[in-house]
N, C-alpha and C. Protein backbone atom coordinates (compact mmCIF):
# COMPACT_ATOMS: atom_id res chain seq x y z
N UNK A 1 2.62 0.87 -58.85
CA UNK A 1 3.63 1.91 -58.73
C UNK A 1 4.64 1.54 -57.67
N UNK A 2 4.59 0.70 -57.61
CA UNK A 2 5.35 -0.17 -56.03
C UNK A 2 7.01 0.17 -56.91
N UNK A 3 7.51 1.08 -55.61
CA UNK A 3 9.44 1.13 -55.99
C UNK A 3 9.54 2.22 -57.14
N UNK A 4 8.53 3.05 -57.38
CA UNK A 4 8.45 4.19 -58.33
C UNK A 4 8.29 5.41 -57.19
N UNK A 5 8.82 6.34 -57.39
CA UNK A 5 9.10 7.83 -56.50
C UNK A 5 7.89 8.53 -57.25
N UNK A 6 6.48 9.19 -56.58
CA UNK A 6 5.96 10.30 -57.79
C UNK A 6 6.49 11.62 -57.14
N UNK A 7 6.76 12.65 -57.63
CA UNK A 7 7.04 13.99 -57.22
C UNK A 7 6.20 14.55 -58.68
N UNK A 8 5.54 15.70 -57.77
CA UNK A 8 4.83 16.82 -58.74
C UNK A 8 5.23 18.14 -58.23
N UNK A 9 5.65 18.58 -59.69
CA UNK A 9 6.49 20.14 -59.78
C UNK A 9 5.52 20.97 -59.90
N UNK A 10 5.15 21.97 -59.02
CA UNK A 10 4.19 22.44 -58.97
C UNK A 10 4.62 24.19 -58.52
N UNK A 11 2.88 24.99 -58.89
CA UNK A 11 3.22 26.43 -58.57
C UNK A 11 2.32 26.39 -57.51
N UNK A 12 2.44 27.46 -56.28
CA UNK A 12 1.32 27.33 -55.58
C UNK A 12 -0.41 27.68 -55.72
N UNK A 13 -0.52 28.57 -56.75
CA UNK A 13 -1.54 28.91 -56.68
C UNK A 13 -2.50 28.10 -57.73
N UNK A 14 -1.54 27.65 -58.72
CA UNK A 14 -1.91 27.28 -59.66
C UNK A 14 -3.28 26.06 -59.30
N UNK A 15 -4.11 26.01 -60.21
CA UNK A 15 -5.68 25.11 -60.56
C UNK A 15 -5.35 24.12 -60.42
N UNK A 16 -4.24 23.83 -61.45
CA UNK A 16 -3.93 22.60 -62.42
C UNK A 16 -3.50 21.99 -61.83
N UNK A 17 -2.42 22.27 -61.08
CA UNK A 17 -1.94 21.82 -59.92
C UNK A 17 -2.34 21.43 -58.51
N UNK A 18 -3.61 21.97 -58.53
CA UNK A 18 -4.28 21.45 -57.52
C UNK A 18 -4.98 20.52 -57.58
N UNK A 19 -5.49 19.74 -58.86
CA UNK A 19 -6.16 19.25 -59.51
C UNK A 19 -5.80 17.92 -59.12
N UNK A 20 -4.18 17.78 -59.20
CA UNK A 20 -3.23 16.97 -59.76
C UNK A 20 -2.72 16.56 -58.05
N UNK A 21 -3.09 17.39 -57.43
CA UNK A 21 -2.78 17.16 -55.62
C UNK A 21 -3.91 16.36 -55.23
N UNK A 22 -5.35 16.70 -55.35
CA UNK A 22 -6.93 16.04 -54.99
C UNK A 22 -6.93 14.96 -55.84
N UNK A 23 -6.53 14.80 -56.95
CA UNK A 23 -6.09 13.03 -57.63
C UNK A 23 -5.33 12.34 -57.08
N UNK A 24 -4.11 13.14 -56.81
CA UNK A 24 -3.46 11.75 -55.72
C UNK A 24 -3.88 11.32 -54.60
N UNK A 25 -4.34 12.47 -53.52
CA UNK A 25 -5.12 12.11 -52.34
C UNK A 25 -6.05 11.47 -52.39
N UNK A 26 -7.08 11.91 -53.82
CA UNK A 26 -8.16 10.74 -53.31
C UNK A 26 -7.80 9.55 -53.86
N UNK A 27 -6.49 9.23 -54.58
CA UNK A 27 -6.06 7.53 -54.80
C UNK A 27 -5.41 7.29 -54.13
N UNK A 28 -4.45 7.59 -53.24
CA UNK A 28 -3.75 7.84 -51.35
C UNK A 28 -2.63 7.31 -52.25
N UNK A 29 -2.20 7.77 -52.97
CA UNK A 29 -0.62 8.01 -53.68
C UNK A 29 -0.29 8.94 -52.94
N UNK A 30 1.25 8.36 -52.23
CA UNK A 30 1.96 9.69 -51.80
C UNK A 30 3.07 10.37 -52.80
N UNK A 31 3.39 11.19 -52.48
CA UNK A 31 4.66 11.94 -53.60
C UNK A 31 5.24 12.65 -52.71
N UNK A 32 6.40 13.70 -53.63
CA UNK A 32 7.01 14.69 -53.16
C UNK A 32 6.58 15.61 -53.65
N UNK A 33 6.14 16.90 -52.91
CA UNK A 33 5.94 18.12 -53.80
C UNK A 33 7.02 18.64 -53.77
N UNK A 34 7.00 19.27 -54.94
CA UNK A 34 8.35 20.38 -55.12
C UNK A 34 7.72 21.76 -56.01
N UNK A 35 7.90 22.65 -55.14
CA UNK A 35 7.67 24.25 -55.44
C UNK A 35 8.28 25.02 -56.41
N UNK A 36 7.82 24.85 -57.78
CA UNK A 36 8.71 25.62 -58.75
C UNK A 36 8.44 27.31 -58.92
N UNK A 37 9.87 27.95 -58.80
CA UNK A 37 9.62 29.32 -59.12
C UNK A 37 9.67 29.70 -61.08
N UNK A 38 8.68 29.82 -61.25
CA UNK A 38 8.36 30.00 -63.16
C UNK A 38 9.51 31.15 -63.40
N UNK A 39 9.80 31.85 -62.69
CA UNK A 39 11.15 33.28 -63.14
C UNK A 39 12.28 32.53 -63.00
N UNK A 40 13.02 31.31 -62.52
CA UNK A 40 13.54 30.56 -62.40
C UNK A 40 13.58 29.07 -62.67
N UNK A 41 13.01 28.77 -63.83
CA UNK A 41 12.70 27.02 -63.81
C UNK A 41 13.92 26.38 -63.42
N UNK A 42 13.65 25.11 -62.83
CA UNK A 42 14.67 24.06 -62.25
C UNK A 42 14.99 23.54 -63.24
N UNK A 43 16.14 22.63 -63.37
CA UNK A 43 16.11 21.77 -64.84
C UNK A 43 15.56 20.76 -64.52
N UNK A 44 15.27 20.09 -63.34
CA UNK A 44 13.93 19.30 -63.13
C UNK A 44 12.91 19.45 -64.38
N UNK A 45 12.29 20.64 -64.45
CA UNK A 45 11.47 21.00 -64.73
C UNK A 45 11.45 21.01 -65.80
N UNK A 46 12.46 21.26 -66.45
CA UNK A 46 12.86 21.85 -67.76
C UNK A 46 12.96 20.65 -68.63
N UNK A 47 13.85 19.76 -67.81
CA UNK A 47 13.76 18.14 -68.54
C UNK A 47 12.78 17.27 -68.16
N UNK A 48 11.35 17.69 -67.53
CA UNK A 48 10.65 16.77 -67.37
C UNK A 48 9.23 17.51 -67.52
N UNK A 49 9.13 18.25 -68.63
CA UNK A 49 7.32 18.48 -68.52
C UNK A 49 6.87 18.31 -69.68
N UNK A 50 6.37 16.78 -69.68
CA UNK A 50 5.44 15.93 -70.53
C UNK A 50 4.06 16.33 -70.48
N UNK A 51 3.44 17.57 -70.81
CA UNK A 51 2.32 17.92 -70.66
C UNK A 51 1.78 17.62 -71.84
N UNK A 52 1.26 15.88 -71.88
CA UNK A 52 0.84 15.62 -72.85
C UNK A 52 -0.31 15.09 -73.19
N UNK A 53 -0.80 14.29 -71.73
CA UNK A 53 -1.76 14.09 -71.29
C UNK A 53 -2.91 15.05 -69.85
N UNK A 54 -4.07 14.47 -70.14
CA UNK A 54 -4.88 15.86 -68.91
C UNK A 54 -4.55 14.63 -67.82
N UNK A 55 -4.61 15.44 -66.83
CA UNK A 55 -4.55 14.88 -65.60
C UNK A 55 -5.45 15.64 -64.81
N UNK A 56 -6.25 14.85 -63.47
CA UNK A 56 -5.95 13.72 -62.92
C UNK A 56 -7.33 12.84 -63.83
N UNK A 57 -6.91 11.39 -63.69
CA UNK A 57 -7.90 10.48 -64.09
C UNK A 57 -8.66 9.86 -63.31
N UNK A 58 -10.09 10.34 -63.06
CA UNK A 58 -10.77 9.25 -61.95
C UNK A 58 -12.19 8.29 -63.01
N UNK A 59 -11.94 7.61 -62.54
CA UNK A 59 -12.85 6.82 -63.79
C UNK A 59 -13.90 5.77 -63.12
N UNK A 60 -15.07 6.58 -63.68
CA UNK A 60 -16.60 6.03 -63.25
C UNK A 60 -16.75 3.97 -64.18
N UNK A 61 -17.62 4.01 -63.67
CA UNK A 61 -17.66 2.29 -63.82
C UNK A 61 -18.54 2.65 -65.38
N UNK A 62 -19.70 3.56 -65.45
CA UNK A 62 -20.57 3.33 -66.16
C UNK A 62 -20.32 4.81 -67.37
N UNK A 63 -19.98 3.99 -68.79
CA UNK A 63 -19.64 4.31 -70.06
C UNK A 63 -20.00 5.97 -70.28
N UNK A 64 -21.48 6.23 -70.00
CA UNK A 64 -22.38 7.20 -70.24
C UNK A 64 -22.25 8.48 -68.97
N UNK A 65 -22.03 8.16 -67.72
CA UNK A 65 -21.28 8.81 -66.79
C UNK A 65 -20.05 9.39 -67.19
N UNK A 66 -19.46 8.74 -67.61
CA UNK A 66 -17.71 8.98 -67.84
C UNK A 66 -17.80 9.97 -69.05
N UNK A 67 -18.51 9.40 -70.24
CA UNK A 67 -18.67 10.45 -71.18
C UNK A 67 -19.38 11.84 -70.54
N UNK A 68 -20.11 11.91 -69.78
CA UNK A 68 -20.86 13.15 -69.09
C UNK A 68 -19.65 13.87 -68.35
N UNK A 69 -18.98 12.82 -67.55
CA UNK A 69 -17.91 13.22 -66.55
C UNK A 69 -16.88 14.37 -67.55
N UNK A 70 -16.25 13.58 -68.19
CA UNK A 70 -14.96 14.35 -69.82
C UNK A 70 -15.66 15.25 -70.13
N UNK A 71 -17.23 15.46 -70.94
CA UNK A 71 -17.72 16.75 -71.44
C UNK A 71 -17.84 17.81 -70.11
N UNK A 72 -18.10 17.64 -69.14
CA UNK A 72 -17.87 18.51 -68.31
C UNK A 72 -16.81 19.18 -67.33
N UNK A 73 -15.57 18.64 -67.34
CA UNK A 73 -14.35 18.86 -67.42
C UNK A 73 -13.72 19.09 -68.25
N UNK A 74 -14.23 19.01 -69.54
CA UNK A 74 -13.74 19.57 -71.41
C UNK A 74 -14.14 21.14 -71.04
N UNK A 75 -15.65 21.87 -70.73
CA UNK A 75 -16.63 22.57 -70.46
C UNK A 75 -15.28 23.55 -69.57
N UNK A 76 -15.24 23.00 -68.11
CA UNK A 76 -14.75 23.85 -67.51
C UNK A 76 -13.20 24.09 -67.93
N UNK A 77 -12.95 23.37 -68.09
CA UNK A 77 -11.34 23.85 -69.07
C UNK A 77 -11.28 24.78 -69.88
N UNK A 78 -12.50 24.50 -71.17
CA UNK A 78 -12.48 25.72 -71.81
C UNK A 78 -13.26 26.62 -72.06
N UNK A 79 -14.47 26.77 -70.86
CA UNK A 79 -15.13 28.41 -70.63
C UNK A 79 -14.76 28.87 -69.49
N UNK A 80 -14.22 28.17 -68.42
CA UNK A 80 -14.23 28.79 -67.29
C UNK A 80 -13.11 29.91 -67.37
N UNK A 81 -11.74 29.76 -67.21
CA UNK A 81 -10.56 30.63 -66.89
C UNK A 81 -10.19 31.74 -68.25
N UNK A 82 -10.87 31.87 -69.18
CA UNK A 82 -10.38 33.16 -70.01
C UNK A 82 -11.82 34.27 -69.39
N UNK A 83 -12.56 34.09 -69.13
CA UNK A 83 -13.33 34.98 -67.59
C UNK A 83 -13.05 34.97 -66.92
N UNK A 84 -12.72 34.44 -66.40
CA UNK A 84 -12.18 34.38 -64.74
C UNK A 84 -10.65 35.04 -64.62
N UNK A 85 -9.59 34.85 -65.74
CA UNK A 85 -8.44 35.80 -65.32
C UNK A 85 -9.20 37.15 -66.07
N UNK A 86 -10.40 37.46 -67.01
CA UNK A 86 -10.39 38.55 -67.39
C UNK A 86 -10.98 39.52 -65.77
N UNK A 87 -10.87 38.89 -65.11
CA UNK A 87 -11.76 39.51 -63.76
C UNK A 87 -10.60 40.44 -63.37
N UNK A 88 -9.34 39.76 -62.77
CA UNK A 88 -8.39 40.03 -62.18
C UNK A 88 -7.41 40.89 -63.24
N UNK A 89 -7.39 40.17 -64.68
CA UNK A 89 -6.65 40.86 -65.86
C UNK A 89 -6.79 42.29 -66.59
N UNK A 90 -7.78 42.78 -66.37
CA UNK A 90 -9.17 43.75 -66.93
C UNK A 90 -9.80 44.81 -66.50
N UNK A 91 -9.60 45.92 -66.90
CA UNK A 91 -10.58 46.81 -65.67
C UNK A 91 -11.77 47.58 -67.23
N UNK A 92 -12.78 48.54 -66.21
CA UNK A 92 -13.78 49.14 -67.00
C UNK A 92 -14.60 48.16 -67.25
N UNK A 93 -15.04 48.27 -68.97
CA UNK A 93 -16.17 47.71 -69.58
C UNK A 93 -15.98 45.90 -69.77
N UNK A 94 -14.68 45.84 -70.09
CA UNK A 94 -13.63 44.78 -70.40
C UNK A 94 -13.85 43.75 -69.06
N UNK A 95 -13.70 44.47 -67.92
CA UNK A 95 -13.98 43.58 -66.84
C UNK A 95 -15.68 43.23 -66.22
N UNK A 96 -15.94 44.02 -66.64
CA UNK A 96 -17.76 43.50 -66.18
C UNK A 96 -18.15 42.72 -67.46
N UNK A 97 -17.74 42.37 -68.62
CA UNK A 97 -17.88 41.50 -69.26
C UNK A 97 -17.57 40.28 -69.40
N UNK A 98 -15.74 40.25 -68.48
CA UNK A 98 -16.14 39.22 -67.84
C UNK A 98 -16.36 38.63 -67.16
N UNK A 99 -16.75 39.50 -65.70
CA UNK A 99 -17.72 38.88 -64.43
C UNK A 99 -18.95 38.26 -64.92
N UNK A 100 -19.44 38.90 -66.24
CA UNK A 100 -21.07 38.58 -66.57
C UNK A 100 -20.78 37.18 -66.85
N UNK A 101 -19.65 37.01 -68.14
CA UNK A 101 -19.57 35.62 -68.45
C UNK A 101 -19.04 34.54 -67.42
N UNK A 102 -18.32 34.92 -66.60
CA UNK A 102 -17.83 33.77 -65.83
C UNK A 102 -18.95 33.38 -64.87
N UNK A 103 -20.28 34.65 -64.45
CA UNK A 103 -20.96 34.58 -63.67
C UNK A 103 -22.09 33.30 -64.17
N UNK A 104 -21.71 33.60 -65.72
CA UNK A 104 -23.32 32.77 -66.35
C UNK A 104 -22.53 31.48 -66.54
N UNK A 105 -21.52 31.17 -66.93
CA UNK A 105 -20.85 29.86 -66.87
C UNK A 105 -20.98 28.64 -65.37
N UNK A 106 -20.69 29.80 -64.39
CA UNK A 106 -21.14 29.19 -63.02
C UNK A 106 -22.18 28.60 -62.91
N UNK A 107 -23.27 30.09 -63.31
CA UNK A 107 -24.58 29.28 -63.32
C UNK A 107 -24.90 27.94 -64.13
N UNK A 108 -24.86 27.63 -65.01
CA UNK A 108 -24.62 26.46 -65.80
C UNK A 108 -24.26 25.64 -65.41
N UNK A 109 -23.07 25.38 -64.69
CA UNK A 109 -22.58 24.37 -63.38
C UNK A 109 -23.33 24.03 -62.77
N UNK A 110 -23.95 25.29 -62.16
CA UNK A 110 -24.81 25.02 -60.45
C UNK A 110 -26.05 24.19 -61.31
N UNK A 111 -26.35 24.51 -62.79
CA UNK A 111 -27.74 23.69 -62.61
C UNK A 111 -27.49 22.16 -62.79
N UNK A 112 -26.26 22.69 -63.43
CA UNK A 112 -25.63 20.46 -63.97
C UNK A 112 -25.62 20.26 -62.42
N UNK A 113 -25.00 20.58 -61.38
CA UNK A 113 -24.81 20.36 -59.97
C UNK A 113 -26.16 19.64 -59.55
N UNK A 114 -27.09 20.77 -59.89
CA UNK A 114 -28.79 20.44 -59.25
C UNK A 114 -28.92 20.52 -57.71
N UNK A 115 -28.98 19.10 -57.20
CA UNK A 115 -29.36 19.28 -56.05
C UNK A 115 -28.65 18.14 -55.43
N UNK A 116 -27.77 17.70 -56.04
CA UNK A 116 -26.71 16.22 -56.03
C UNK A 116 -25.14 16.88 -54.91
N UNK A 117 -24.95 16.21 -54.10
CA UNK A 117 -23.72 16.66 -53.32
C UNK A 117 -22.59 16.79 -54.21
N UNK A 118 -22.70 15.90 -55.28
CA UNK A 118 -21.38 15.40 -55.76
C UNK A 118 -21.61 16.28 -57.46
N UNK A 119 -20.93 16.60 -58.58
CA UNK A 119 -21.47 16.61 -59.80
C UNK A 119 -21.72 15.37 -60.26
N UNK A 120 -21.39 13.87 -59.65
CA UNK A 120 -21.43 13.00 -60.27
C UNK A 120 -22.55 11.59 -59.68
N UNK A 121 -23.04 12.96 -58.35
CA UNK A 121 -24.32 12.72 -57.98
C UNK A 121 -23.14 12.58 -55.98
N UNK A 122 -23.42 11.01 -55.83
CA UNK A 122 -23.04 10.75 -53.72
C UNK A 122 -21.55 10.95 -54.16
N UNK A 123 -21.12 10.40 -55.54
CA UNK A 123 -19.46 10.43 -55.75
C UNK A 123 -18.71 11.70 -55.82
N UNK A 124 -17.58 11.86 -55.17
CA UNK A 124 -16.64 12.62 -56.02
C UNK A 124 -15.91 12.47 -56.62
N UNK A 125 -15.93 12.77 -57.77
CA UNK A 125 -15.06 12.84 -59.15
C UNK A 125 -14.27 13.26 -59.96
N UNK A 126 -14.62 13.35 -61.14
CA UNK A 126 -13.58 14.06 -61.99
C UNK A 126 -13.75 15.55 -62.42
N UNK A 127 -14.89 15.67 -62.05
CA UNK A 127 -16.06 17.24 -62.88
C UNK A 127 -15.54 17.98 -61.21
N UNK A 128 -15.66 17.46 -59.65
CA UNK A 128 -15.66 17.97 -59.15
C UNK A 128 -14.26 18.46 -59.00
N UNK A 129 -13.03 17.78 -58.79
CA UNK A 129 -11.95 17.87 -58.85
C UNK A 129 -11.20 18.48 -59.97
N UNK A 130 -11.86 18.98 -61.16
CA UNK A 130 -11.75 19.69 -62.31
C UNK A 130 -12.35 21.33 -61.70
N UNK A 131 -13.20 21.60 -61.03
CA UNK A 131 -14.07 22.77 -60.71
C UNK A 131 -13.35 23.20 -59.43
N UNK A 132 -13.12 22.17 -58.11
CA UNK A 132 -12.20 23.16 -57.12
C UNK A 132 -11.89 23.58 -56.71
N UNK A 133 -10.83 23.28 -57.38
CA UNK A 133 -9.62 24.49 -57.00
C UNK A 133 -10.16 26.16 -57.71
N UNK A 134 -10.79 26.13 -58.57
CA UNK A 134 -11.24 27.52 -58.32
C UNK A 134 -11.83 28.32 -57.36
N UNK A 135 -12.63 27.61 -56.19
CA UNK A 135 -13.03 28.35 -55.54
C UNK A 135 -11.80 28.48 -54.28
N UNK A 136 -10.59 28.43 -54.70
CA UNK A 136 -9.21 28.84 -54.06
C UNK A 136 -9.20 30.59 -54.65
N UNK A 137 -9.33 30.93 -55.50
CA UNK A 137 -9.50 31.87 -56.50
C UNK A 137 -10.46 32.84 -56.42
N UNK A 138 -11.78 32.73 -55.52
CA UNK A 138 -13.01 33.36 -55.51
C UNK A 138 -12.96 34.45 -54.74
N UNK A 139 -12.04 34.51 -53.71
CA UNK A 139 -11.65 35.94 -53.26
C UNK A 139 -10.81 36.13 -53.79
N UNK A 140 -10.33 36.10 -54.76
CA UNK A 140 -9.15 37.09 -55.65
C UNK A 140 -9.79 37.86 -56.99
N UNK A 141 -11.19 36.86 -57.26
CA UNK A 141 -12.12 37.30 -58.44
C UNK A 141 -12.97 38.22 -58.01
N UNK A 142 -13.76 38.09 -56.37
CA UNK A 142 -14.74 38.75 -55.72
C UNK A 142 -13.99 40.24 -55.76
N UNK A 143 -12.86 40.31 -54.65
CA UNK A 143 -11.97 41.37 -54.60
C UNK A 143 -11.98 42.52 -55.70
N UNK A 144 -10.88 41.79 -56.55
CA UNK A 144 -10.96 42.43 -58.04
C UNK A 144 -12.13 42.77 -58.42
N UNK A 145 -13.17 42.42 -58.80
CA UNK A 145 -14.17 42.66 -59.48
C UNK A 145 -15.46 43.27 -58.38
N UNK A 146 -15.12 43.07 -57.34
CA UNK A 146 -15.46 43.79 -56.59
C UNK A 146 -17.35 43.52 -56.87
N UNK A 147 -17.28 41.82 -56.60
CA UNK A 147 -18.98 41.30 -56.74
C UNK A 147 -18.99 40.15 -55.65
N UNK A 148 -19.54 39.69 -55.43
CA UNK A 148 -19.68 38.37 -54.72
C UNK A 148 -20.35 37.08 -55.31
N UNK A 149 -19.72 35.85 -55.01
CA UNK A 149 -19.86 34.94 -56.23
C UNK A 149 -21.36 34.25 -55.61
N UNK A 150 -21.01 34.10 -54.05
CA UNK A 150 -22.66 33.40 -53.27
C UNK A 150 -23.69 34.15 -53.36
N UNK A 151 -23.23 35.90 -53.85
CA UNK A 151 -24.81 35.79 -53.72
C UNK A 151 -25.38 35.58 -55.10
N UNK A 152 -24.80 35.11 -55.91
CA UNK A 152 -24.89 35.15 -57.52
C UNK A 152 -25.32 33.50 -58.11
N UNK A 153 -24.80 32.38 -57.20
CA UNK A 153 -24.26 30.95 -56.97
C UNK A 153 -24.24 30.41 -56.19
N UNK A 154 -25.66 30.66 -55.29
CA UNK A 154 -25.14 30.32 -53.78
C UNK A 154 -25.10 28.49 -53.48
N UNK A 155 -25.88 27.95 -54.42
CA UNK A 155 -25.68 26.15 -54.49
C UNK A 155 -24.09 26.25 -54.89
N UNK A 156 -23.55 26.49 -55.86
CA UNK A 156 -22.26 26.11 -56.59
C UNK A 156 -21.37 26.61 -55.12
N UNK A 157 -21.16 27.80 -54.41
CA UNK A 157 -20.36 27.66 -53.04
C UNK A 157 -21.15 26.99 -51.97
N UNK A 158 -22.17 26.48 -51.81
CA UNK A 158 -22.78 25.23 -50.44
C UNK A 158 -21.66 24.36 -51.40
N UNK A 159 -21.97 23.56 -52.62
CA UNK A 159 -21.30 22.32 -53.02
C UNK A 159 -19.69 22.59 -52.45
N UNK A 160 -19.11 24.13 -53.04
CA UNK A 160 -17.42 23.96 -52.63
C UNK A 160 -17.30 23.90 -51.10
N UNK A 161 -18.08 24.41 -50.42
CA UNK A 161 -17.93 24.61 -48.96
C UNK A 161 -18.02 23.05 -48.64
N UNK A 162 -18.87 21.83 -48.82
CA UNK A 162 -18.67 20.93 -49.11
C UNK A 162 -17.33 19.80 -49.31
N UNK A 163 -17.35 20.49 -50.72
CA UNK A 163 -16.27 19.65 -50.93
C UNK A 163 -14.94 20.18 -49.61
N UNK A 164 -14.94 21.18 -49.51
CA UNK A 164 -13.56 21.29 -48.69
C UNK A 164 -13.46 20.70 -47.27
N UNK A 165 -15.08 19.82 -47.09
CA UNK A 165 -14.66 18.88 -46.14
C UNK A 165 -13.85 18.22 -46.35
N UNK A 166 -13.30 17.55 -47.40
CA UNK A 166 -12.61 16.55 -47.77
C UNK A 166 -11.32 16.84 -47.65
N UNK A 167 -10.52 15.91 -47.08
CA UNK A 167 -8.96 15.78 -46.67
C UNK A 167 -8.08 15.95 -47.63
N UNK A 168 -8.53 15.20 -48.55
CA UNK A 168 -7.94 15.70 -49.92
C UNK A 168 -8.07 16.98 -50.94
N UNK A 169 -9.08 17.76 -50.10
CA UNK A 169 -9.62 19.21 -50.89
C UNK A 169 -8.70 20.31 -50.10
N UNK A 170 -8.87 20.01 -48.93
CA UNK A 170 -8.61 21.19 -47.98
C UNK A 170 -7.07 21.30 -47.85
N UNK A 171 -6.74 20.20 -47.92
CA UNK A 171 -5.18 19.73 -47.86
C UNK A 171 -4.30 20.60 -49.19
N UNK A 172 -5.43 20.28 -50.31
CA UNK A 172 -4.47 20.58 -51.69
C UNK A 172 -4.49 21.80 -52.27
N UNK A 173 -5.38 22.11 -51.50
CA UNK A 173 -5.94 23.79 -52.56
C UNK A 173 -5.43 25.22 -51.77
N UNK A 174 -4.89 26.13 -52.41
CA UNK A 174 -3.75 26.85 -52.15
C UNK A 174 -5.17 27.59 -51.53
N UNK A 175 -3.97 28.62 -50.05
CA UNK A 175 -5.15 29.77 -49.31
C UNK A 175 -5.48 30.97 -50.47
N UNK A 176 -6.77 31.50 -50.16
CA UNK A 176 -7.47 32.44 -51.20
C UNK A 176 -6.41 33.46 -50.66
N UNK A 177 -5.94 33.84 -49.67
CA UNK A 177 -5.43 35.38 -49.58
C UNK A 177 -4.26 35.25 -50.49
N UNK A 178 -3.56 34.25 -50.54
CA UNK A 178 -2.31 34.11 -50.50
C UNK A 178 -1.87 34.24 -52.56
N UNK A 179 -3.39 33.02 -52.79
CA UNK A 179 -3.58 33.49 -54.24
C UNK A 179 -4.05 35.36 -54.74
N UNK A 180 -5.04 35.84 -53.95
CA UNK A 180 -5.16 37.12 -54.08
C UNK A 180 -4.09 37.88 -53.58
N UNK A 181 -2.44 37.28 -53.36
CA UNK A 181 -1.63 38.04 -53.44
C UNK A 181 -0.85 37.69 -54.76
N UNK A 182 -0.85 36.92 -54.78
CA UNK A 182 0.01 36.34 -56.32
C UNK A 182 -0.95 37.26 -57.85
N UNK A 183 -2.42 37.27 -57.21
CA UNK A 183 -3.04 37.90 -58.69
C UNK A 183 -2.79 39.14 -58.23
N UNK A 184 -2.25 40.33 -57.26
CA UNK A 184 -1.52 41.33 -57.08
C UNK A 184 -0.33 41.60 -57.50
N UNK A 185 0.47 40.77 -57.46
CA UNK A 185 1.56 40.37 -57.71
C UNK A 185 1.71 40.41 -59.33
N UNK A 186 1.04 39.67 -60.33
CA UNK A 186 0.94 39.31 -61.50
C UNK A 186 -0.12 40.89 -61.79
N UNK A 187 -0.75 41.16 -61.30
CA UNK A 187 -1.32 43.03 -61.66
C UNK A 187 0.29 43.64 -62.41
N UNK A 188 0.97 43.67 -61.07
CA UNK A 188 2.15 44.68 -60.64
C UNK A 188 2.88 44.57 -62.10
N UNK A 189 3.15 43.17 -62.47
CA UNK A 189 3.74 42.58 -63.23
C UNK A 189 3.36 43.13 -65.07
N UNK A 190 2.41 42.81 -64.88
CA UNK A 190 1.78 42.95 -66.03
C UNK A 190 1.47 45.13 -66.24
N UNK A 191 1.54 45.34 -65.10
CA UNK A 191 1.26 46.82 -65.44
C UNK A 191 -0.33 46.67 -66.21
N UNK A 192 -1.26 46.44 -64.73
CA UNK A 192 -2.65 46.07 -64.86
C UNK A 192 -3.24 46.61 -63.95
N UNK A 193 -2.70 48.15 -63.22
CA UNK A 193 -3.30 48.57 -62.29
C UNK A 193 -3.74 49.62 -62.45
């Protein structure tokens, strides 16, 4: 990438985007961030979002890992976040249905997790750096839903408490209040209160 500029257009609260911050740090690519307002797109933005590929790519040496690594970053892509905004999205019966599911999805994690620092055992990876940035999100889900995720998961937050040793975790992942103002914000919006 030598004499190539990376800049990533990004929202603050956003996962995906954080995802895409803990990939570059842990490959010590520097960039520019740039803060896009979505009620306003830049034409930056407008002429440049190739969302065509998943990002970020960290890639294990061994075939059968890597395939484990993708199915479990496939997994959290698509059970985790249609529970998890129904927390914040949802009130009544609608919302304890889906604290239950996002709660039992976790669990499922924590047991793939086991007793390994990493999901990919001493490494961090692609499953971990896929998982996250959600717990940026866990006081905006706790709040709302008005449960607590440790005492429900308490391995799956030791592992995030963990990971946010990392320079590249702590660095990239947006503050919980700040997201539990944006999912206030997006309430207001939506006329979800």
């Amino acid at each position: 990438m030598a004499g190539e500029e990376v800049i990533l257009l990004s929202v603050y609260p956003s996962m995906f985007s954080m995802r895409v911050r803990i990939a570059l740090a842990e490959k010590g690519v520097k960039y520019e961030l740039k803060e896009e307002d979505l009620t306003n797109k830049s034409l930056l933005l407008l002429e440049m979002n190739p969302v065509h590929k998943k990002v970020p790519v960290l890639i294990h040496s061994d075939p059968y890992e890597r395939a484990q690594a993708r199915f479990w970053a496939d997994f959290i892509d698509k059970k985790v976040f249609d529970p998890a905004r129904g927390i914040w999205a949802t009130k009544g019966e609608e919302q304890e249905a889906a604290k239950k599911e996002f709660v039992e999805i976790l669990k499922i994690l924590e047991g793939e997790l086991g007793e390994k620092p990493f999901f990919g055992g001493e490494t961090f990876g692609l499953v971990d750096v896929a998982l996250i940035p959600l717990y940026s999100w866990f006081y905006a889900f706790e709040t709302c839903g008005n449960f607590k995720i440790e005492s429900q998961c308490p391995k799956l937050v030791a592992w995030a408490k963990f990971c946010m040793q990392r320079e590249s975790v702590s660095q990239s992942l947006s503050d919980p209040h700040t997201v539990y103002d944006t999912v206030l914000f997006l309430k207001k919006m939506f006329g979800i209160e």
